[in-house]
N, C-alpha and C. Protein backbone atom coordinates (compact mmCIF):
# COMPACT_ATOMS: atom_id res chain seq x y z
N UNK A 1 106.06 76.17 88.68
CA UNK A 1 106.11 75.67 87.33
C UNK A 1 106.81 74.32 87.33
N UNK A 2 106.04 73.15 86.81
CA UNK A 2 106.90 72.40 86.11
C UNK A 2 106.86 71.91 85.10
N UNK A 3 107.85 70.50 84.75
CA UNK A 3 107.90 69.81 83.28
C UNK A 3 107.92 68.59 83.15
N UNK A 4 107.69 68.00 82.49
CA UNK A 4 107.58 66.33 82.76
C UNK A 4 108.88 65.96 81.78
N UNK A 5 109.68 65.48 82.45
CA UNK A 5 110.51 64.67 81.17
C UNK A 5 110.91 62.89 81.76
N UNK A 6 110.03 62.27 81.08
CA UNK A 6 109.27 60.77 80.99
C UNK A 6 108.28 60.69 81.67
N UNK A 7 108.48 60.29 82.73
CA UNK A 7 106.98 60.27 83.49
C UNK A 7 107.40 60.93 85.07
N UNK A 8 108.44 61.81 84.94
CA UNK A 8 109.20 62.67 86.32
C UNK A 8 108.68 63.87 85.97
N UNK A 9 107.88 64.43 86.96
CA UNK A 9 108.24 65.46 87.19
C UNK A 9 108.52 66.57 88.06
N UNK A 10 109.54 67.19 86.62
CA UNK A 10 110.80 67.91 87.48
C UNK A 10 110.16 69.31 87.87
N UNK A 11 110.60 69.91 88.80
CA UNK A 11 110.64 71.45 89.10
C UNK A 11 111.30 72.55 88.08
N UNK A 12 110.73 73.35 87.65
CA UNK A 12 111.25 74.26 86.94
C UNK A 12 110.85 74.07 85.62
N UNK A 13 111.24 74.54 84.09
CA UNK A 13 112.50 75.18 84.25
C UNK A 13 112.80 76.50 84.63
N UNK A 14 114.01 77.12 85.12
CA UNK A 14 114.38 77.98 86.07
C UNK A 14 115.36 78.94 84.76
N UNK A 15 115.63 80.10 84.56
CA UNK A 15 116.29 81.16 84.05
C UNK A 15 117.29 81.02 84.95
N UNK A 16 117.01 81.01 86.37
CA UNK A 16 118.16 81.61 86.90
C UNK A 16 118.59 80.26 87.51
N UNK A 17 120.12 80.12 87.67
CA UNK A 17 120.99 78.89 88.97
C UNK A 17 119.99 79.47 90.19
N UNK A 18 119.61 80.46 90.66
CA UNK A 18 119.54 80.76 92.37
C UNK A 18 118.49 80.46 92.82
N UNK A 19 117.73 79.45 92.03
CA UNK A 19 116.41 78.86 92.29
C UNK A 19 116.46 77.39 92.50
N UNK A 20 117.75 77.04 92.36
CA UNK A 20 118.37 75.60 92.29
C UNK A 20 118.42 75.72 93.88
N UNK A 21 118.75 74.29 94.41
CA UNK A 21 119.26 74.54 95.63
C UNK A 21 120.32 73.34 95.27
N UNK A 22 121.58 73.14 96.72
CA UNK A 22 122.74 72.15 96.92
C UNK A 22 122.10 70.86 97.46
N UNK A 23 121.13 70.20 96.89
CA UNK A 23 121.29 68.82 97.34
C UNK A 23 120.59 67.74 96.40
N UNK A 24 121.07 67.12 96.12
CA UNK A 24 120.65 65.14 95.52
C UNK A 24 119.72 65.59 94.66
N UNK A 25 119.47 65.26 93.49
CA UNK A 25 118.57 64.88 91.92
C UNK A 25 119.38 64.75 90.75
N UNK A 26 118.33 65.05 89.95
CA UNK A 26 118.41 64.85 88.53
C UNK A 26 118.18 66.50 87.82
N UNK A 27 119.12 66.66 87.11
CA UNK A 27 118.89 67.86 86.60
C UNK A 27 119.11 67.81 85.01
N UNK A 28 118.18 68.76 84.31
CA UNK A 28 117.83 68.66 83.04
C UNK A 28 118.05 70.14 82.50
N UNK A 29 118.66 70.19 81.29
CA UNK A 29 119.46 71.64 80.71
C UNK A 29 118.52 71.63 79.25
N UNK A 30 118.14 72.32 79.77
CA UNK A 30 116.97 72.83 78.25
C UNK A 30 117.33 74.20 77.54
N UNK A 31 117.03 74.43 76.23
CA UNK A 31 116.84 75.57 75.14
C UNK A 31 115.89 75.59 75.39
N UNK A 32 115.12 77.34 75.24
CA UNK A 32 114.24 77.59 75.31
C UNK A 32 113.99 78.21 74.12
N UNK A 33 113.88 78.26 73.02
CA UNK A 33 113.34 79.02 71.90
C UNK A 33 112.26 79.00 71.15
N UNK A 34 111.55 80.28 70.60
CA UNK A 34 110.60 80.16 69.84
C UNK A 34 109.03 79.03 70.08
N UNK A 35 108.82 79.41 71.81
CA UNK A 35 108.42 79.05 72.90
C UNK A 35 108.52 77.91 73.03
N UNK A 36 109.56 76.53 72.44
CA UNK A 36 109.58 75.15 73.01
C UNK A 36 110.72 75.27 73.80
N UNK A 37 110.88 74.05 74.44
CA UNK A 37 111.74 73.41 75.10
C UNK A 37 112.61 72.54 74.50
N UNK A 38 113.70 72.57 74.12
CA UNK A 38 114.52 71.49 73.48
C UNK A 38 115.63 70.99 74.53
N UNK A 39 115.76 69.39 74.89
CA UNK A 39 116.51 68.52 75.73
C UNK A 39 117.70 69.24 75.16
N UNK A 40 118.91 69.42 76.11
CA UNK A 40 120.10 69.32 75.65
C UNK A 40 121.20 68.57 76.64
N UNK A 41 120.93 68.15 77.64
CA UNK A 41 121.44 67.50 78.95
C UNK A 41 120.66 67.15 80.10
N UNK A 42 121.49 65.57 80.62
CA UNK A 42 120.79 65.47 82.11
C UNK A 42 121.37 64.85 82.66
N UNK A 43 121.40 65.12 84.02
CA UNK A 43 123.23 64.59 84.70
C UNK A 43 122.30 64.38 86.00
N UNK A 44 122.91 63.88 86.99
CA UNK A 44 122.64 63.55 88.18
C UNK A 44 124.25 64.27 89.10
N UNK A 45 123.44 64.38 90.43
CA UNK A 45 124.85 65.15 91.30
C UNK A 45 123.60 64.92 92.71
N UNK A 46 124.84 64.94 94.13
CA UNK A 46 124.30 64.84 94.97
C UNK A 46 124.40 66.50 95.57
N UNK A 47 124.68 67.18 94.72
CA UNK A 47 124.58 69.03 94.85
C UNK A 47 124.26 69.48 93.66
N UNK A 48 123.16 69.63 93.48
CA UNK A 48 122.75 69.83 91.89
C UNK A 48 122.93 71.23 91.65
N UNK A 49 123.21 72.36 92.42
CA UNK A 49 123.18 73.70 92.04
C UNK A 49 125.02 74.39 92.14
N UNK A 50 125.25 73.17 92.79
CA UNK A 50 127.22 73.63 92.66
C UNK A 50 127.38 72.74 91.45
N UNK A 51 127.03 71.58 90.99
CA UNK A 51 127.16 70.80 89.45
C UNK A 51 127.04 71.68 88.76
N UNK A 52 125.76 72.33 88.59
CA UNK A 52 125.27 73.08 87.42
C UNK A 52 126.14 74.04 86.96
N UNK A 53 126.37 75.04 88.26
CA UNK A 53 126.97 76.00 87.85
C UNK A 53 129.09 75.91 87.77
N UNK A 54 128.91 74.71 87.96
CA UNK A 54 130.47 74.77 87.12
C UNK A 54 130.70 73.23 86.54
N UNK A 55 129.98 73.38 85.71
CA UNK A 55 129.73 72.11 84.89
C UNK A 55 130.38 71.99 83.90
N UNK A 56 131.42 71.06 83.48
CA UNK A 56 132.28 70.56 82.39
C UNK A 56 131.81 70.56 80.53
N UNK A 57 130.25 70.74 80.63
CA UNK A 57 129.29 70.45 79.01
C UNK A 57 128.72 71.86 79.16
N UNK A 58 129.22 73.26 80.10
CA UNK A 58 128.41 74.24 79.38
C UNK A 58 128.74 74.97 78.11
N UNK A 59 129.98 74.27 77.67
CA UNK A 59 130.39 74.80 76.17
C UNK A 59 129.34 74.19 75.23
N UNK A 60 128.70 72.78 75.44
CA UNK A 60 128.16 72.33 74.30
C UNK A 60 126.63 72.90 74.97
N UNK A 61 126.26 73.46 75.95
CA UNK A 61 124.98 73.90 76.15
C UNK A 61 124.88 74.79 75.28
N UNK A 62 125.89 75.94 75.13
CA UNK A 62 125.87 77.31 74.69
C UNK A 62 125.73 77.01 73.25
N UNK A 63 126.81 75.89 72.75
CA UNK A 63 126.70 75.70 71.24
C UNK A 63 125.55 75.70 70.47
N UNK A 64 124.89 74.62 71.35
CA UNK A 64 123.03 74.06 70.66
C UNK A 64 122.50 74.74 71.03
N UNK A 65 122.51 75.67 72.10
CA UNK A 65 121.22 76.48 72.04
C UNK A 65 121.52 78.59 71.13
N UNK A 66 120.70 78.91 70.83
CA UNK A 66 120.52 79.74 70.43
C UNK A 66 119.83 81.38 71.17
N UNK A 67 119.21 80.13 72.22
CA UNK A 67 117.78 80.94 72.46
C UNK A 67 118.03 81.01 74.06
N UNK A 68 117.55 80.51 74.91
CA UNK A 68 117.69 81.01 76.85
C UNK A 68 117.95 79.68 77.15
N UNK A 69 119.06 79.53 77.89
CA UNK A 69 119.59 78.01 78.77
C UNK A 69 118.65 78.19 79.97
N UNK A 70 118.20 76.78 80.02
CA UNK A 70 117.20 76.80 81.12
C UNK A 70 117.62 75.55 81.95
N UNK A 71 117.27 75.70 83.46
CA UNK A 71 117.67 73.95 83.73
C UNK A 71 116.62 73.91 84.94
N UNK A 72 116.20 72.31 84.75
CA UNK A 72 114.71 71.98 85.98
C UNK A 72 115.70 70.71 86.52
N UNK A 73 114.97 70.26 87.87
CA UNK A 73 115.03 69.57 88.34
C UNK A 73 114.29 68.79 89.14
N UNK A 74 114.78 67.73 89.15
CA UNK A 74 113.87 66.18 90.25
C UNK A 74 114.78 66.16 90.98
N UNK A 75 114.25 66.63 92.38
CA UNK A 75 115.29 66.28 93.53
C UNK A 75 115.01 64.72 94.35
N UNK A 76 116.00 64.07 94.83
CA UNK A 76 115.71 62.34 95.21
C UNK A 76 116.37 62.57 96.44
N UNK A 77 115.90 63.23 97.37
CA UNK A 77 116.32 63.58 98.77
C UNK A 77 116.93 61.62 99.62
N UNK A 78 116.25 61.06 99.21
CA UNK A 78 116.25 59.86 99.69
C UNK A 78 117.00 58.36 98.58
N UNK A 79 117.64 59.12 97.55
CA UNK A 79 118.31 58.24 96.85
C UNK A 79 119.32 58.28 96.69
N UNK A 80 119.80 56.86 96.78
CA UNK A 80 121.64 56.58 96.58
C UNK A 80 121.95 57.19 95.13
N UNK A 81 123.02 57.28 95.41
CA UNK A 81 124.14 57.82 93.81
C UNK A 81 123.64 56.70 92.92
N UNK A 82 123.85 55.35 92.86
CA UNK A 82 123.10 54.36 91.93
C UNK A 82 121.87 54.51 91.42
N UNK A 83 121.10 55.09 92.15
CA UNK A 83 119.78 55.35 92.02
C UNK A 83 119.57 56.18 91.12
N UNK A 84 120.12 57.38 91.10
CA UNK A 84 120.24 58.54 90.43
C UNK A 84 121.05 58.62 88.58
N UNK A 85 122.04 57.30 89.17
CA UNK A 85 122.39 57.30 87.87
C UNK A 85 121.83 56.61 86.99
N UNK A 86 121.00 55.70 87.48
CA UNK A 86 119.93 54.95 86.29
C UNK A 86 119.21 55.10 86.30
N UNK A 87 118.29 56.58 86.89
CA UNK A 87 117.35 57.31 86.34
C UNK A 87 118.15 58.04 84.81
N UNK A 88 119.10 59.03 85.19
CA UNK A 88 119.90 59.46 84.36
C UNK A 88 119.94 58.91 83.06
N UNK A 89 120.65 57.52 83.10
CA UNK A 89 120.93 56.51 81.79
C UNK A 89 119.54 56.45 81.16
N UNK A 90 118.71 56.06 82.19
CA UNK A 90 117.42 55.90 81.13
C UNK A 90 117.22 56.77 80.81
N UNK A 91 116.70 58.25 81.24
CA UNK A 91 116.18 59.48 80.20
C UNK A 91 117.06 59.70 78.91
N UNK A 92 118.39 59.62 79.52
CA UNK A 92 119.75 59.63 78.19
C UNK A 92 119.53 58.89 76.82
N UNK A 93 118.92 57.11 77.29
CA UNK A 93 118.29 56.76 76.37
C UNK A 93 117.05 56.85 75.58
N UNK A 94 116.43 57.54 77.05
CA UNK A 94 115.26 58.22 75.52
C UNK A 94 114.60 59.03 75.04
N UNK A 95 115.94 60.13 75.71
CA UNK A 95 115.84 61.08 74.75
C UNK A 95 116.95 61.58 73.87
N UNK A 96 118.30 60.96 74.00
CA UNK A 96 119.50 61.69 73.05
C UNK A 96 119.88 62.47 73.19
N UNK A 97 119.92 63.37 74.53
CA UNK A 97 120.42 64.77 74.59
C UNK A 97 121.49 64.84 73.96
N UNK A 98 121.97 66.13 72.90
CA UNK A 98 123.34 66.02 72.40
C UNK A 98 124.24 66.34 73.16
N UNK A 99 123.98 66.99 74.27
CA UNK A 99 124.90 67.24 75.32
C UNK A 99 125.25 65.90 76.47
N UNK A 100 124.87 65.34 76.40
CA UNK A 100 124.22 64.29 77.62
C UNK A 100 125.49 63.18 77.89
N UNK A 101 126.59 63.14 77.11
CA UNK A 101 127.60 61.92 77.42
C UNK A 101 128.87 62.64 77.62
N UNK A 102 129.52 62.63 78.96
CA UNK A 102 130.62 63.70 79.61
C UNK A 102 131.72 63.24 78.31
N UNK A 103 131.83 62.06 77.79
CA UNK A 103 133.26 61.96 76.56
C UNK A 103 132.11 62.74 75.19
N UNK A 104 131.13 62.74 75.42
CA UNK A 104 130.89 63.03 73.65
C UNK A 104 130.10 64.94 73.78
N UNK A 105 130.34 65.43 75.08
CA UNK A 105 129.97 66.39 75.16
C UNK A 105 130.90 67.68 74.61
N UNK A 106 132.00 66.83 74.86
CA UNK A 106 133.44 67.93 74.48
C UNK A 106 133.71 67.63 72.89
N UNK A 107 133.27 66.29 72.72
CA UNK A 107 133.49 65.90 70.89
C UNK A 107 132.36 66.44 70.08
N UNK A 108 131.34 66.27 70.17
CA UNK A 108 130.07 66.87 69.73
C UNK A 108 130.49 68.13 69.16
N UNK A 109 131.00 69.01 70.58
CA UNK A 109 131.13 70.34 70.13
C UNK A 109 132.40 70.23 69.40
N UNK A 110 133.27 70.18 69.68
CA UNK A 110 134.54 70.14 68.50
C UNK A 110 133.98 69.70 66.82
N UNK A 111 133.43 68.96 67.06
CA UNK A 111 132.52 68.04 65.45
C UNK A 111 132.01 69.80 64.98
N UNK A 112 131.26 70.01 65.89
CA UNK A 112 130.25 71.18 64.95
C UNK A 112 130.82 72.18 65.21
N UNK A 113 131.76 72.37 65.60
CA UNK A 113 132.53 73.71 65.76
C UNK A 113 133.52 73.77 64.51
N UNK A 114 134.49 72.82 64.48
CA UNK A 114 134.82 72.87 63.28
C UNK A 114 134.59 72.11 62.08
């Protein structure tokens, strides 16, 4: 299975972390409800399945979604950390994930929490 988010596409999306593996991409945190897909994050890591699973924004994943946390990935076996992060920036810009900025991921949720 995959998904296109811009003109990448990623592997998955996956229910479970144990389909992830530990090395280099782009990873994307989706809601799954009421059969769409809704963006809620996308981070880059050169271990994308130890990122994921102890990741600093899964409070604001849980917040926005309602429905099944899902996460896919584009692995860049052959790309520098630079590389990865301005893939990152650009999808960030166009798509808005509300989760997507490590300072506004913890504010976001505080905003709509209380």
């Amino acid at each position: 299975m995959s998904i296109f988010i811009g003109k990448y596409k990623f592997q998955g999306p996956y229910t479970s972390n144990s389909k992830l593996e530990d090395r280099p991409g782009i990873y994307a945190i989706h809601c799954y409800e009421d059969g769409k897909y809704m963006l809620l994050d996308i981070g880059e890591s050169a271990r994308v399945k130890s990122r994921v699973l102890s990741h600093d924004r899964i409070n604001c994943w849980q917040h926005n979604c309602s429905g099944n946390i899902t996460v896919s990935v584009y692995y860049t076996p052959h790309w520098t950390q630079e590389g990865r992060s301005k893939l990152q920036e650009r999808l960030r810009k166009l798509y808005s994930p509300p989760c997507g900025k490590k300072s506004d991921g913890l504010i976001n949720f505080l905003k709509k929490k209380g």
